[in-house]
N, C-alpha and C. Protein backbone atom coordinates (compact mmCIF):
# COMPACT_ATOMS: atom_id res chain seq x y z
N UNK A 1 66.45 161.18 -32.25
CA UNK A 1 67.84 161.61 -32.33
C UNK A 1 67.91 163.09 -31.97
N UNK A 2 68.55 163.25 -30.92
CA UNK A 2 69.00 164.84 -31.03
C UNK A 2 69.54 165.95 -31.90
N UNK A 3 68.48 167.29 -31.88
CA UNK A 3 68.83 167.85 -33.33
C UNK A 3 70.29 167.94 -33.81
N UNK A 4 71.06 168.50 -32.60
CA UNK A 4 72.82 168.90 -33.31
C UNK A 4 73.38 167.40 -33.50
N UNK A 5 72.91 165.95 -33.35
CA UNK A 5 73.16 165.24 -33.91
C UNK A 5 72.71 164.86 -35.22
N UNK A 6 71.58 165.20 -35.51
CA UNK A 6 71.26 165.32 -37.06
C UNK A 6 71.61 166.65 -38.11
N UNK A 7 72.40 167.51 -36.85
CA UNK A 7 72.57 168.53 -37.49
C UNK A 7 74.26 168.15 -38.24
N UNK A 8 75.08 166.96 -37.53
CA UNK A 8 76.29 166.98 -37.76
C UNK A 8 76.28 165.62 -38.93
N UNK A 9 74.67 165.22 -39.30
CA UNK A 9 74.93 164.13 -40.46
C UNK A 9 74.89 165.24 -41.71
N UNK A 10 74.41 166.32 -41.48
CA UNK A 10 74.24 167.29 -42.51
C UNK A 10 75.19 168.04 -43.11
N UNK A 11 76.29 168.26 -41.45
CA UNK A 11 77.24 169.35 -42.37
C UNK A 11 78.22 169.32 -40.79
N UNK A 12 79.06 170.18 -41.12
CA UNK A 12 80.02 170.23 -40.02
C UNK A 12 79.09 171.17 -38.97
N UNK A 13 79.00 171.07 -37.37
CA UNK A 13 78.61 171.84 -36.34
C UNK A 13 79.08 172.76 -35.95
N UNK A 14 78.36 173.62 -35.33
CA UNK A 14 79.00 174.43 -34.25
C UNK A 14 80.30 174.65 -33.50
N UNK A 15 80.39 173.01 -32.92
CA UNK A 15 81.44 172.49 -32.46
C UNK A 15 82.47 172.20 -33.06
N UNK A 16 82.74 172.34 -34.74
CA UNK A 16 83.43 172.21 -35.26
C UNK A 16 83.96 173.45 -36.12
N UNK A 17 83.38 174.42 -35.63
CA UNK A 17 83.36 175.77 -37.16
C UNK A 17 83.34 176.89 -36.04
N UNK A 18 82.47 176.84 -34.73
CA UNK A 18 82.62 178.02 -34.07
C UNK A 18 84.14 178.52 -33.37
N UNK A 19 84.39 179.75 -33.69
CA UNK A 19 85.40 180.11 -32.44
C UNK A 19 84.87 180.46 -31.05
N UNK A 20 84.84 179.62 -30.03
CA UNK A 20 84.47 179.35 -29.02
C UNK A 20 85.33 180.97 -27.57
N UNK A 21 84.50 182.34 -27.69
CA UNK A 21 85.15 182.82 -26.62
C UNK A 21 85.17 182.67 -25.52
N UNK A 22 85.69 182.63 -24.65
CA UNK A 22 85.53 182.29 -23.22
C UNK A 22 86.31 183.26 -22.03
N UNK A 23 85.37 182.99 -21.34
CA UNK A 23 85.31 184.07 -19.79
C UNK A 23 86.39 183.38 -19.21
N UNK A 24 87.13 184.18 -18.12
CA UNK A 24 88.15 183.88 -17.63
C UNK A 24 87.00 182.67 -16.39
N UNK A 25 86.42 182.77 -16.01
CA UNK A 25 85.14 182.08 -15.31
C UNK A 25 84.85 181.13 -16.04
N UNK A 26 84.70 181.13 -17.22
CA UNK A 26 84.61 179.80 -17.89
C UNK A 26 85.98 178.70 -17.80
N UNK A 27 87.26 179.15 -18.02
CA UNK A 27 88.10 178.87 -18.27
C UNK A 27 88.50 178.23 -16.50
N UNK A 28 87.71 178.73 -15.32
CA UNK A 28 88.15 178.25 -14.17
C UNK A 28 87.17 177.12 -13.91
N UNK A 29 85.56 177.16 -14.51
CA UNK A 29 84.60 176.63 -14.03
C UNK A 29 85.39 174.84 -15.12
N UNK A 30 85.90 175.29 -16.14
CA UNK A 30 86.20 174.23 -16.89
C UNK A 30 87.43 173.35 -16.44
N UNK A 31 88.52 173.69 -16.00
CA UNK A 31 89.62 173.74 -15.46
C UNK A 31 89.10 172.95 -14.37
N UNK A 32 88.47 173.30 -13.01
CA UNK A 32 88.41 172.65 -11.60
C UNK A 32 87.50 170.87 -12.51
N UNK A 33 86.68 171.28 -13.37
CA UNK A 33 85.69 170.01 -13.55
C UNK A 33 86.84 169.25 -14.16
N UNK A 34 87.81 169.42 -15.34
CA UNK A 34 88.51 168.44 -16.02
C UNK A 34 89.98 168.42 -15.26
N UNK A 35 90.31 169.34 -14.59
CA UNK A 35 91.89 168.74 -14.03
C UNK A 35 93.11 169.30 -14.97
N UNK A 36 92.28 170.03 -16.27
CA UNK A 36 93.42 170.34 -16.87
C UNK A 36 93.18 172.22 -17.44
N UNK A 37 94.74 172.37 -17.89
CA UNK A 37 94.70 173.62 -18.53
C UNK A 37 94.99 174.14 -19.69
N UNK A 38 95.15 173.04 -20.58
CA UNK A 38 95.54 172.99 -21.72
C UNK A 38 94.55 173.50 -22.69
N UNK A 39 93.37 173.79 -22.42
CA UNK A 39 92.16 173.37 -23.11
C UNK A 39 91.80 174.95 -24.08
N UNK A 40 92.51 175.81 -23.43
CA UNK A 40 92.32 177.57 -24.59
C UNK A 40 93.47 177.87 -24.53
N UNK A 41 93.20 178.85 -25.88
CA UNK A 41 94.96 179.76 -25.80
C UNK A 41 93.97 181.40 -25.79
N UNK A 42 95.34 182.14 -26.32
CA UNK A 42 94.53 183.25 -27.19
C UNK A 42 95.41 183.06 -28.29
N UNK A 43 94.10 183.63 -29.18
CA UNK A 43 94.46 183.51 -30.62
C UNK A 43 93.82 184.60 -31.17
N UNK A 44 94.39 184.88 -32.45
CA UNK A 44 93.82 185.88 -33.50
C UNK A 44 92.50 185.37 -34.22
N UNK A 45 91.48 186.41 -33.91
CA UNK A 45 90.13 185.98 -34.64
C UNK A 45 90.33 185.63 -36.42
N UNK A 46 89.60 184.23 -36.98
CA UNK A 46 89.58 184.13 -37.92
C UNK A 46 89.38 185.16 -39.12
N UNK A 47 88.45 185.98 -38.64
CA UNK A 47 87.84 187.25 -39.46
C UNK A 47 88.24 187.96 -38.94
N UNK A 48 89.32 188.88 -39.68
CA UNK A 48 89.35 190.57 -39.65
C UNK A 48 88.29 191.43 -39.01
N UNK A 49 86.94 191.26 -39.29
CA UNK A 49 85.90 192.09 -39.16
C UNK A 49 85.77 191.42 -37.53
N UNK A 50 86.04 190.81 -37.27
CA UNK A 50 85.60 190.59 -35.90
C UNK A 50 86.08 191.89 -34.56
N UNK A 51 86.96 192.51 -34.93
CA UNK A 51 87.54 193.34 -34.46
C UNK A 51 87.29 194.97 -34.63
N UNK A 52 85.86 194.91 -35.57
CA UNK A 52 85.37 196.22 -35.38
C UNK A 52 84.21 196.40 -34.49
N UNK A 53 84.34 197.21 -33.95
CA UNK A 53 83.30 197.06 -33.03
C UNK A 53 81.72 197.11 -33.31
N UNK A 54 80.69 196.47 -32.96
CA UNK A 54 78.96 196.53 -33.42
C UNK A 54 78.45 197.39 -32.34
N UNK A 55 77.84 198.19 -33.47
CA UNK A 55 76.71 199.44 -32.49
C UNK A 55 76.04 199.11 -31.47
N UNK A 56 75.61 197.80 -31.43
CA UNK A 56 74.91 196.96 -30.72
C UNK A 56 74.95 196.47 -29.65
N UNK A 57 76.54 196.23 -29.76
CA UNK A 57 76.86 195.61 -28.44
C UNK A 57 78.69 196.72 -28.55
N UNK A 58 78.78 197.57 -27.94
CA UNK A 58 79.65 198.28 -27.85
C UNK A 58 81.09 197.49 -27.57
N UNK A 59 80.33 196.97 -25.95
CA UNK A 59 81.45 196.44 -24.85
C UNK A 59 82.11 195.13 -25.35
N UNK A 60 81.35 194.09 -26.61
CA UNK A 60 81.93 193.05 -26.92
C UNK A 60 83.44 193.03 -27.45
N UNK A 61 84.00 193.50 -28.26
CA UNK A 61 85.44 193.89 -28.56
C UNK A 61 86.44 194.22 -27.39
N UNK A 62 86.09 195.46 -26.87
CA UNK A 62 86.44 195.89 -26.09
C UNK A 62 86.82 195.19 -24.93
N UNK A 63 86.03 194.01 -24.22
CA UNK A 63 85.60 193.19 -23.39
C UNK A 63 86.17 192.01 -23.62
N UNK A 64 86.50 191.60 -25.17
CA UNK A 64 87.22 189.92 -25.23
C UNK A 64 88.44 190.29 -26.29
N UNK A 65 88.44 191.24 -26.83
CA UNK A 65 89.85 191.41 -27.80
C UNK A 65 91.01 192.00 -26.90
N UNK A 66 92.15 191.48 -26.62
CA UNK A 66 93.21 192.22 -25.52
C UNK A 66 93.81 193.24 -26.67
N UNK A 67 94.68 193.90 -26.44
CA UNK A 67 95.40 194.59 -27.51
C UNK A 67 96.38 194.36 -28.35
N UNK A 68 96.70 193.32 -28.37
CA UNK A 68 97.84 192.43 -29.29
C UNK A 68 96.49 191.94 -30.42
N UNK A 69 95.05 192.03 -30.23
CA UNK A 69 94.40 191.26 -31.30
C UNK A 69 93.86 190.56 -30.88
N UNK A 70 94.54 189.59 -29.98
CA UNK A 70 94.18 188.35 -29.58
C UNK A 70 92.96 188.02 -28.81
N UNK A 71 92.22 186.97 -28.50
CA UNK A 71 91.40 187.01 -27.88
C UNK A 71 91.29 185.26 -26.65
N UNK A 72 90.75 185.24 -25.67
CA UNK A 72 90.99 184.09 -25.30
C UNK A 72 90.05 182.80 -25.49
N UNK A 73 90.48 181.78 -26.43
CA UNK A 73 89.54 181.04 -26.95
C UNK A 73 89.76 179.41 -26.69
N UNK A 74 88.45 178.21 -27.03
CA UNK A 74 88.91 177.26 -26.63
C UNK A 74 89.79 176.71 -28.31
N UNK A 75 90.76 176.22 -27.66
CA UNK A 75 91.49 175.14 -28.50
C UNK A 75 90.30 174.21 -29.51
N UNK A 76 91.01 173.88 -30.70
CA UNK A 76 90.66 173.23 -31.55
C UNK A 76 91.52 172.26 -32.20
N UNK A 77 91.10 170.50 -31.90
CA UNK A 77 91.78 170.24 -32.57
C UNK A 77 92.21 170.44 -34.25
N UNK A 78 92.58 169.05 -34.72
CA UNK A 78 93.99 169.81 -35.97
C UNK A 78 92.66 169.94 -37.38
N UNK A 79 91.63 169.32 -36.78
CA UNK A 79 90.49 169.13 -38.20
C UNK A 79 89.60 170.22 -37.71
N UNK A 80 89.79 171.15 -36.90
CA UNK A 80 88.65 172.43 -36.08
C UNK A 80 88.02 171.84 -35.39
N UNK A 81 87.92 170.76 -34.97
CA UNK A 81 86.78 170.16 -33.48
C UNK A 81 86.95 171.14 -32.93
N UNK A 82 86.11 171.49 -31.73
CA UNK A 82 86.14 171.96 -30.35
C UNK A 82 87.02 170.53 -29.16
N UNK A 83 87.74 170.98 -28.75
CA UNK A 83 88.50 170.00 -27.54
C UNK A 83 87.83 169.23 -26.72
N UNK A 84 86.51 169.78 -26.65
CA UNK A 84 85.46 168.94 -25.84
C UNK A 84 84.31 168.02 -26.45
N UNK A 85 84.45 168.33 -27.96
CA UNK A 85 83.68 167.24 -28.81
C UNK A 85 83.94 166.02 -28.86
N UNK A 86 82.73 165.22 -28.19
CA UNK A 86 82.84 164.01 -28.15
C UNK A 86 82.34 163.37 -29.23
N UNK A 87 81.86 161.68 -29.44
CA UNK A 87 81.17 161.18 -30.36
C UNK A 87 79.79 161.43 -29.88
N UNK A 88 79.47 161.32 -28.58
CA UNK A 88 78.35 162.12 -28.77
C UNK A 88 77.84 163.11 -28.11
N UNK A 89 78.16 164.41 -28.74
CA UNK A 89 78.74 165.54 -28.56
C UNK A 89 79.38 166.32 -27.34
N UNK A 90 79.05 167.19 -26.28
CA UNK A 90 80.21 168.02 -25.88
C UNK A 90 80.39 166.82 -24.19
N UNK A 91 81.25 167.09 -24.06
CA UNK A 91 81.86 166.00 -23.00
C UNK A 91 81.83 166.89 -21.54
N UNK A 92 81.45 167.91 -22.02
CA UNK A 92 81.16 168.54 -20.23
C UNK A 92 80.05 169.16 -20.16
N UNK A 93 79.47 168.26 -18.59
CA UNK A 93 78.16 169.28 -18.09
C UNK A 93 77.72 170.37 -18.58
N UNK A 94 76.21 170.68 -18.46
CA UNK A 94 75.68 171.94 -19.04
C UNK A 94 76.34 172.98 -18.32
N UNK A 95 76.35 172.67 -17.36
CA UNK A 95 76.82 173.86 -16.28
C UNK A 95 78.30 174.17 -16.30
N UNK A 96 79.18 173.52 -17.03
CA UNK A 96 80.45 173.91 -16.64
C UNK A 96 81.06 174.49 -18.28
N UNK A 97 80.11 174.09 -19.45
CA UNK A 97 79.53 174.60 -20.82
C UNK A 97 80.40 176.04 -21.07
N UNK A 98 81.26 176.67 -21.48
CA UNK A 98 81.42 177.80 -21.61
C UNK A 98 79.83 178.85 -22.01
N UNK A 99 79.70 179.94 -21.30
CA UNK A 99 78.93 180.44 -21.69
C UNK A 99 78.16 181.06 -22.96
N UNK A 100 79.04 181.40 -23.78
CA UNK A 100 78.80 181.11 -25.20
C UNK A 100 77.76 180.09 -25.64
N UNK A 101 78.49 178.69 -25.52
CA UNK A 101 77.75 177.44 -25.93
C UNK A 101 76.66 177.60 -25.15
N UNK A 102 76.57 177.95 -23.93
CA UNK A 102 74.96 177.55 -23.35
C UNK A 102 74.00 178.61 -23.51
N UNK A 103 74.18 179.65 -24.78
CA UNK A 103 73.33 180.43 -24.74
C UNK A 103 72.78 180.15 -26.43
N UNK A 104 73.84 179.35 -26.44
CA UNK A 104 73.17 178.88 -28.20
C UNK A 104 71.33 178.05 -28.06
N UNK A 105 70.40 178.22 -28.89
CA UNK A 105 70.95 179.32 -30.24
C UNK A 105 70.63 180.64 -30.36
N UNK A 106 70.43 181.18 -29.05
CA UNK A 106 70.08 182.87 -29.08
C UNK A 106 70.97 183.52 -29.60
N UNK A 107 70.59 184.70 -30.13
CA UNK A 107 71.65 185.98 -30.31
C UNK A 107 70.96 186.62 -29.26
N UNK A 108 72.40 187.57 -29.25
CA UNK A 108 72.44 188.28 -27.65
C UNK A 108 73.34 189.82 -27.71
N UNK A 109 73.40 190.79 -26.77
CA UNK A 109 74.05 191.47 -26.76
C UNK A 109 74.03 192.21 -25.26
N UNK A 110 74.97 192.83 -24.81
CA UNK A 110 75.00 193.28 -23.50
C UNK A 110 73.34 193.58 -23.26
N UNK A 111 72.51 193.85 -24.07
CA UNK A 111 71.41 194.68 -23.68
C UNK A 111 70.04 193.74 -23.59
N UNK A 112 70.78 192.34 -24.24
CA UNK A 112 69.52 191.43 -23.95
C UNK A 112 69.69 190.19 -24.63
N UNK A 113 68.25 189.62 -24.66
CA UNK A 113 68.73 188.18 -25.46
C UNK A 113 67.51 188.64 -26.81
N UNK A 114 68.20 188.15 -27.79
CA UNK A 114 67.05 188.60 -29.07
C UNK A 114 66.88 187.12 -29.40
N UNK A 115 66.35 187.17 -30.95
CA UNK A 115 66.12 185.89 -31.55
C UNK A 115 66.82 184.89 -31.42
N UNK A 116 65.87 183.52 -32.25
CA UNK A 116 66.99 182.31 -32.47
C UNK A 116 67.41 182.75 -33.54
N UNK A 117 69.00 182.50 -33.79
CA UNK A 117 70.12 182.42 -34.39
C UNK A 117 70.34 181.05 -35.30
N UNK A 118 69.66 180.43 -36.08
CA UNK A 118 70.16 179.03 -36.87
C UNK A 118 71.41 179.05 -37.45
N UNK A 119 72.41 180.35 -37.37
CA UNK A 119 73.75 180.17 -38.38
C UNK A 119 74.26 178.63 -38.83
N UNK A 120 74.62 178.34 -37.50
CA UNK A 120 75.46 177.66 -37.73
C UNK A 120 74.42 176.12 -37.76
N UNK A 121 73.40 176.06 -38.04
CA UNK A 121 72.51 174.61 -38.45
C UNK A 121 71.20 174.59 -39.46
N UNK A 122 71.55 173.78 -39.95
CA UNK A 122 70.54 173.45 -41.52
C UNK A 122 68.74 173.54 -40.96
N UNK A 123 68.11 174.38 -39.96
CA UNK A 123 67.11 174.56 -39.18
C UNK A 123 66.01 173.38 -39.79
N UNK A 124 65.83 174.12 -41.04
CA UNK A 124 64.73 173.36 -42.20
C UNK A 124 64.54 171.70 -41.89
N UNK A 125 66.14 171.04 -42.10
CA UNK A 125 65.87 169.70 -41.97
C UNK A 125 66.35 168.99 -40.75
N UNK A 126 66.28 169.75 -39.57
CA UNK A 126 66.68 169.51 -38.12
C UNK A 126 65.39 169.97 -37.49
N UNK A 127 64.56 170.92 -37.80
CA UNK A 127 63.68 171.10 -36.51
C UNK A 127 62.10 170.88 -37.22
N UNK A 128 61.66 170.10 -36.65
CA UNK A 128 59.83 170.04 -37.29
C UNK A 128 59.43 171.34 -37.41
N UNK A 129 58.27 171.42 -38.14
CA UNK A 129 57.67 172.26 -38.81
C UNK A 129 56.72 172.86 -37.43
N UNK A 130 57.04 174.66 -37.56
CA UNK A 130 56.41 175.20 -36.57
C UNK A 130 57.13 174.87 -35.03
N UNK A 131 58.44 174.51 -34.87
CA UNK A 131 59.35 174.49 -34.05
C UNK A 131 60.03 175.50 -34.45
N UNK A 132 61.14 175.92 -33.58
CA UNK A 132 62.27 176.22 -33.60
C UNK A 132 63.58 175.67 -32.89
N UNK A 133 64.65 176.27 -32.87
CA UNK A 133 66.27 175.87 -32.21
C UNK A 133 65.81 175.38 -30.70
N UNK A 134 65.49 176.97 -30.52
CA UNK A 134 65.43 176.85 -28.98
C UNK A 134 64.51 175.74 -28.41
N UNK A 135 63.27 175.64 -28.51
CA UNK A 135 62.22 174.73 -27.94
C UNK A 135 62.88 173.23 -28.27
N UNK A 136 63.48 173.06 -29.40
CA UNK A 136 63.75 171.65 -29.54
C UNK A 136 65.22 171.26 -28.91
N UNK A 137 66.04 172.11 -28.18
CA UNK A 137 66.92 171.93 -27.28
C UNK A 137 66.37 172.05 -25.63
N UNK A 138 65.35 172.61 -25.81
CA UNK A 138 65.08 172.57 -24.05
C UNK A 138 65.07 173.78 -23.36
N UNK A 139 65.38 174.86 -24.51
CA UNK A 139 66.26 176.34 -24.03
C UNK A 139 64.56 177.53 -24.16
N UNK A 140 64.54 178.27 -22.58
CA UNK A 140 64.03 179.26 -22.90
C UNK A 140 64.53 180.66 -22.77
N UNK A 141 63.61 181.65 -23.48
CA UNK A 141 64.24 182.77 -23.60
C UNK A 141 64.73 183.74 -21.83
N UNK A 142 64.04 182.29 -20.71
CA UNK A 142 64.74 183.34 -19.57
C UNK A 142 66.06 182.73 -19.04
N UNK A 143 65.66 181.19 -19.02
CA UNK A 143 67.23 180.42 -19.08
C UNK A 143 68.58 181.31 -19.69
N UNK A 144 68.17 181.86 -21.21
CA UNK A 144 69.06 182.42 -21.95
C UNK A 144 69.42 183.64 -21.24
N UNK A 145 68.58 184.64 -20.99
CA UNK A 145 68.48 185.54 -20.14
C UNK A 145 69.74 185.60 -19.07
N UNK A 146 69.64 184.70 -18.29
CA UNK A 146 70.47 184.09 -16.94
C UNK A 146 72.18 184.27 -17.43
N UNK A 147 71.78 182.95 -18.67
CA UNK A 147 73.13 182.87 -18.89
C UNK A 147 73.64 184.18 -19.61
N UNK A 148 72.86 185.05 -20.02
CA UNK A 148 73.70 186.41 -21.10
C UNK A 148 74.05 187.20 -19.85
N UNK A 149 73.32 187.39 -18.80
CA UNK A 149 73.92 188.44 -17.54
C UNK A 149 75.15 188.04 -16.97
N UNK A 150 74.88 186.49 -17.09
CA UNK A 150 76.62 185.64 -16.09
C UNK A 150 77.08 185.56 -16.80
N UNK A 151 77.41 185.75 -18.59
CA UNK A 151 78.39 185.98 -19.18
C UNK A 151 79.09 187.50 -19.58
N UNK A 152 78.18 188.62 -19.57
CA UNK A 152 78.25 190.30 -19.64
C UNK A 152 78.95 190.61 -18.10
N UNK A 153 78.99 189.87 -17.38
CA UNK A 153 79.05 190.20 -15.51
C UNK A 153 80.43 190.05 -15.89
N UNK A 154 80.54 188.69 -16.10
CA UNK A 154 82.33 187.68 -16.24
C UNK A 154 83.09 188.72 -17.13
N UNK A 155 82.22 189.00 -18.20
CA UNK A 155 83.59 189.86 -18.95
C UNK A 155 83.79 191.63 -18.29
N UNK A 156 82.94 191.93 -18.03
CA UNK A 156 82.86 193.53 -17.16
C UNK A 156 83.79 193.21 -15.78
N UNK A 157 83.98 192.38 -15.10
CA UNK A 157 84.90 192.15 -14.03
C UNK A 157 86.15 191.59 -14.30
N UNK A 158 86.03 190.89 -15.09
CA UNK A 158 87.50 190.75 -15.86
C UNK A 158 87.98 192.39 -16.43
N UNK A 159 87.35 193.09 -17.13
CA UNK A 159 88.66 193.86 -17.85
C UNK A 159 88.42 195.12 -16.94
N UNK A 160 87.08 195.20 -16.08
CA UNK A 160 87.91 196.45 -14.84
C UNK A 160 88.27 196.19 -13.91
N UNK A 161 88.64 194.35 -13.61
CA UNK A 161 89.78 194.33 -12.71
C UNK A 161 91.37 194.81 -13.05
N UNK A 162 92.19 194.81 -12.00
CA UNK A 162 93.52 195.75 -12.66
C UNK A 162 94.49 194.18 -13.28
């Protein structure tokens, strides 16, 4: 069984709890594959604190919060799904994946890709012993790599275009 499927007999997922940001590039790469545009709004981040900026990654705020607050995210249905959660699980290609999702489960910041990240999954009783996130999804740290530059690129050309 696939881990984020044993991860969702455990507890609610990713796909159900994350706020999903997305690149205006995501939002086109997603758009041409499904035919539709319904699929993000912008919305106000759940957490207050999301909106201060981390030493770490300077440009993230700056880069996805517009100035009303808002930020541009995927839709959720009315129980917090993600719009693209299927029964068994996300209903679009890796490649057309908002970038976010395809860099899970790294943490990341303009300056690189760091560790695995388990937040959002019960690791202990999802990944064998002496595994981790990443290896048992398929994900390496240069794959991740790839995708953190084509997502830092997407948002740096978005907000110094005019």
């Amino acid at each position: 069984m696939h881990p984020c499927a044993r991860c969702a007999l455990l507890q609610r997922t990713c796909c159900q709890r994350a706020e999903v940001v997305i690149t205006a590039g995501d939002a086109a790469r997603i758009a041409r594959h499904t035919g539709r545009s319904d699929f993000w709004e912008y919305r106000l981040p759940e957490s207050p604190d999301y909106v201060f900026a981390d030493p770490d990654d300077p440009n993230w705020v700056p880069w996805t919060v517009r100035p009303d607050g808002t930020r541009r995210v995927l839709r959720r249905r009315p129980a917090g799904d993600c719009t693209f959660l299927g029964q068994a699980g996300c209903t679009l290609p890796g490649d057309v994946r908002p970038l976010i999702c395809r860099l899970y489960p790294y943490k990341y910041t303009e300056a690189g890709v760091g560790e695995v990240d388990d937040h959002y999954c019960p690791t202990a009783q999802v990944v064998p012993p002496g595994m981790d996130m990443a290896r048992m999804l398929g994900m390496t740290v240069e794959h991740a790599e790839s995708e953190r530059r084509q997502l830092y690129r997407e948002l740096r050309e978005e907000w110094e275009s005019p």
